[in-house]
Protein backbone atom coordinates (compact mmCIF):
# COMPACT_ATOMS: atom_id res chain seq x y z
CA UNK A 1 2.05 85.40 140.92
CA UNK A 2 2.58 81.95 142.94
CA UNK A 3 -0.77 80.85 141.88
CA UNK A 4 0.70 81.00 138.45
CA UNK A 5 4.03 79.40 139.30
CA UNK A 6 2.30 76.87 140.69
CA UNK A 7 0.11 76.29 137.47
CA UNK A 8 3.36 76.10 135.74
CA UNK A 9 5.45 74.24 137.52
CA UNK A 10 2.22 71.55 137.69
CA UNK A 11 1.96 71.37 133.98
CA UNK A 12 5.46 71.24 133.35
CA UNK A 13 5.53 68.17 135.82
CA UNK A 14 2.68 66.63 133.90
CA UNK A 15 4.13 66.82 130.47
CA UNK A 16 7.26 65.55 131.82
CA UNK A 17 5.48 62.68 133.07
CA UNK A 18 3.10 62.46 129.79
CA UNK A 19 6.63 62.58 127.69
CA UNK A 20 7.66 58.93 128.66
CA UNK A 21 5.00 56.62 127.59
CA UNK A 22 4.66 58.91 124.47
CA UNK A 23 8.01 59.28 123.54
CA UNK A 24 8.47 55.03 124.35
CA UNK A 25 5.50 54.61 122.15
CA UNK A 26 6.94 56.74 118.58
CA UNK A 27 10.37 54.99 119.65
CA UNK A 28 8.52 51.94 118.97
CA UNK A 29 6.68 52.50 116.14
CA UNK A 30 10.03 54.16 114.45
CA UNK A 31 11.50 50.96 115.04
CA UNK A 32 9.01 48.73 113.48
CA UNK A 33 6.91 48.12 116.53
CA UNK A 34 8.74 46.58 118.70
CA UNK A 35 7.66 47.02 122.36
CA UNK A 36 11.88 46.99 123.39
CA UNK A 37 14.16 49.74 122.74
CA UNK A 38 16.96 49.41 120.41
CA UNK A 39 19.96 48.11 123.36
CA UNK A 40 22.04 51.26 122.02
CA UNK A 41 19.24 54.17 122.50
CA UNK A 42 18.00 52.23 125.86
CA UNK A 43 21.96 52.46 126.81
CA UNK A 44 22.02 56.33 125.66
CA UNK A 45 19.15 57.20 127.76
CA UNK A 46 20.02 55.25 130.88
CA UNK A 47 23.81 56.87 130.47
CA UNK A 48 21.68 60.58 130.05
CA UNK A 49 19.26 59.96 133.53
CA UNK A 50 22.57 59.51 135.16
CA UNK A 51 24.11 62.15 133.83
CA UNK A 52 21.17 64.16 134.49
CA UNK A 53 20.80 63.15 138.14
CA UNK A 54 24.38 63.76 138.91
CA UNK A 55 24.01 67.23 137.76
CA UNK A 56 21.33 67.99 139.86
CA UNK A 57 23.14 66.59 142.69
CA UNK A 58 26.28 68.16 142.23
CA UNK A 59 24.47 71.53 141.81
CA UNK A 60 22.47 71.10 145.35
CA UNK A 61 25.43 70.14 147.19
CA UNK A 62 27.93 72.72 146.27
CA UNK A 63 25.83 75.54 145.65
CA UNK A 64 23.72 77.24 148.29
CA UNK A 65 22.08 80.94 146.21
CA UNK A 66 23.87 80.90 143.55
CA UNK A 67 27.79 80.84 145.56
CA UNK A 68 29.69 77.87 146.91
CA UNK A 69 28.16 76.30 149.74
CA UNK A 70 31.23 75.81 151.44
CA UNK A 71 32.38 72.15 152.81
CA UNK A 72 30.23 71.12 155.20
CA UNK A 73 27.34 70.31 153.15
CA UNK A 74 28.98 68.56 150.30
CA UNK A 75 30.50 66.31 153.25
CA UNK A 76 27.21 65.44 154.14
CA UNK A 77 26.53 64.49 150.92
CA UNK A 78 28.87 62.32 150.34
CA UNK A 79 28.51 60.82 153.22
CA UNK A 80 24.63 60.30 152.99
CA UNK A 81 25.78 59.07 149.32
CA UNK A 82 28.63 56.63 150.52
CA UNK A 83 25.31 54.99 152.84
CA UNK A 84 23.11 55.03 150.15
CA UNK A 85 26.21 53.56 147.81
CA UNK A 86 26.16 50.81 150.70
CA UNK A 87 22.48 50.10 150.57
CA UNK A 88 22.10 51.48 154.33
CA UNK A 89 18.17 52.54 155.06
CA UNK A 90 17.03 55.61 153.45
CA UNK A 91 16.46 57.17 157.07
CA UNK A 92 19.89 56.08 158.35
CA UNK A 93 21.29 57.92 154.66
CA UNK A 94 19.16 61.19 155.55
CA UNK A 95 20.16 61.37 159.39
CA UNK A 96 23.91 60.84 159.03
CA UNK A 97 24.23 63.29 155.92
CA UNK A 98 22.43 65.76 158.24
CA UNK A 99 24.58 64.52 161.35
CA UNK A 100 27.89 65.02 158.86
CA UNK A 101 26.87 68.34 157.86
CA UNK A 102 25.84 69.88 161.36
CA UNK A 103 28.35 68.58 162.70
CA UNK A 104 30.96 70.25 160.65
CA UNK A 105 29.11 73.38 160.86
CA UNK A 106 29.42 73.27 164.95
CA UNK A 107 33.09 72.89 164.57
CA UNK A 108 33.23 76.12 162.26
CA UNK A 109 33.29 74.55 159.15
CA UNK A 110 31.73 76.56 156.28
């Protein structure tokens, strides 16, 4: 059963990653070959991966099994995110989100 998870999860990766180039490439050729997006669909797809990645973000940090993580580790996040927001070093952005969230969790924060 993992084996095949793992087979799945893999391929799923790869077309993801296969989906790009070949999706840029019709895009092209639909819009009479031009190498460049049209500005408005490179807009709408830039807008969409943000979007996207906020999702997924906003998911992770309030959700821990499927109920509300409580506060300590959306603090963290938003505190690792405030650094990275600031341009601090990724492993200054990983050890204070960790700090922020530990540390509320010591002091009996959920």
């Amino acid at each position: 059963m993992t084996i095949t998870a793992i087979l799945v999860l893999a391929a799923g990766t790869y077309a993801f990653r296969l989906a790009g180039p070949l999706l840029r490439a019709r895009l092209a050729r639909a819009h009479g070959g031009a190498a460049e997006l049209p500005p408005r669909l490179a807009e709408l797809l830039s807008v969409a991966a943000t979007v996207l990645l906020v999702a997924l973000i906003a998911t992770a940090a309030l959700t821990d099994g499927g109920s509300f993580a409580g506060f300590a580790l959306p603090a963290g996040v938003l505190a690792g995110g405030v650094l990275a927001w600031r341009k601090a070093p990724f492993v200054v952005v990983v050890v204070v989100a960790a700090v922020v969230a530990a540390g509320l969790r010591a002091l009996g924060v959920p």
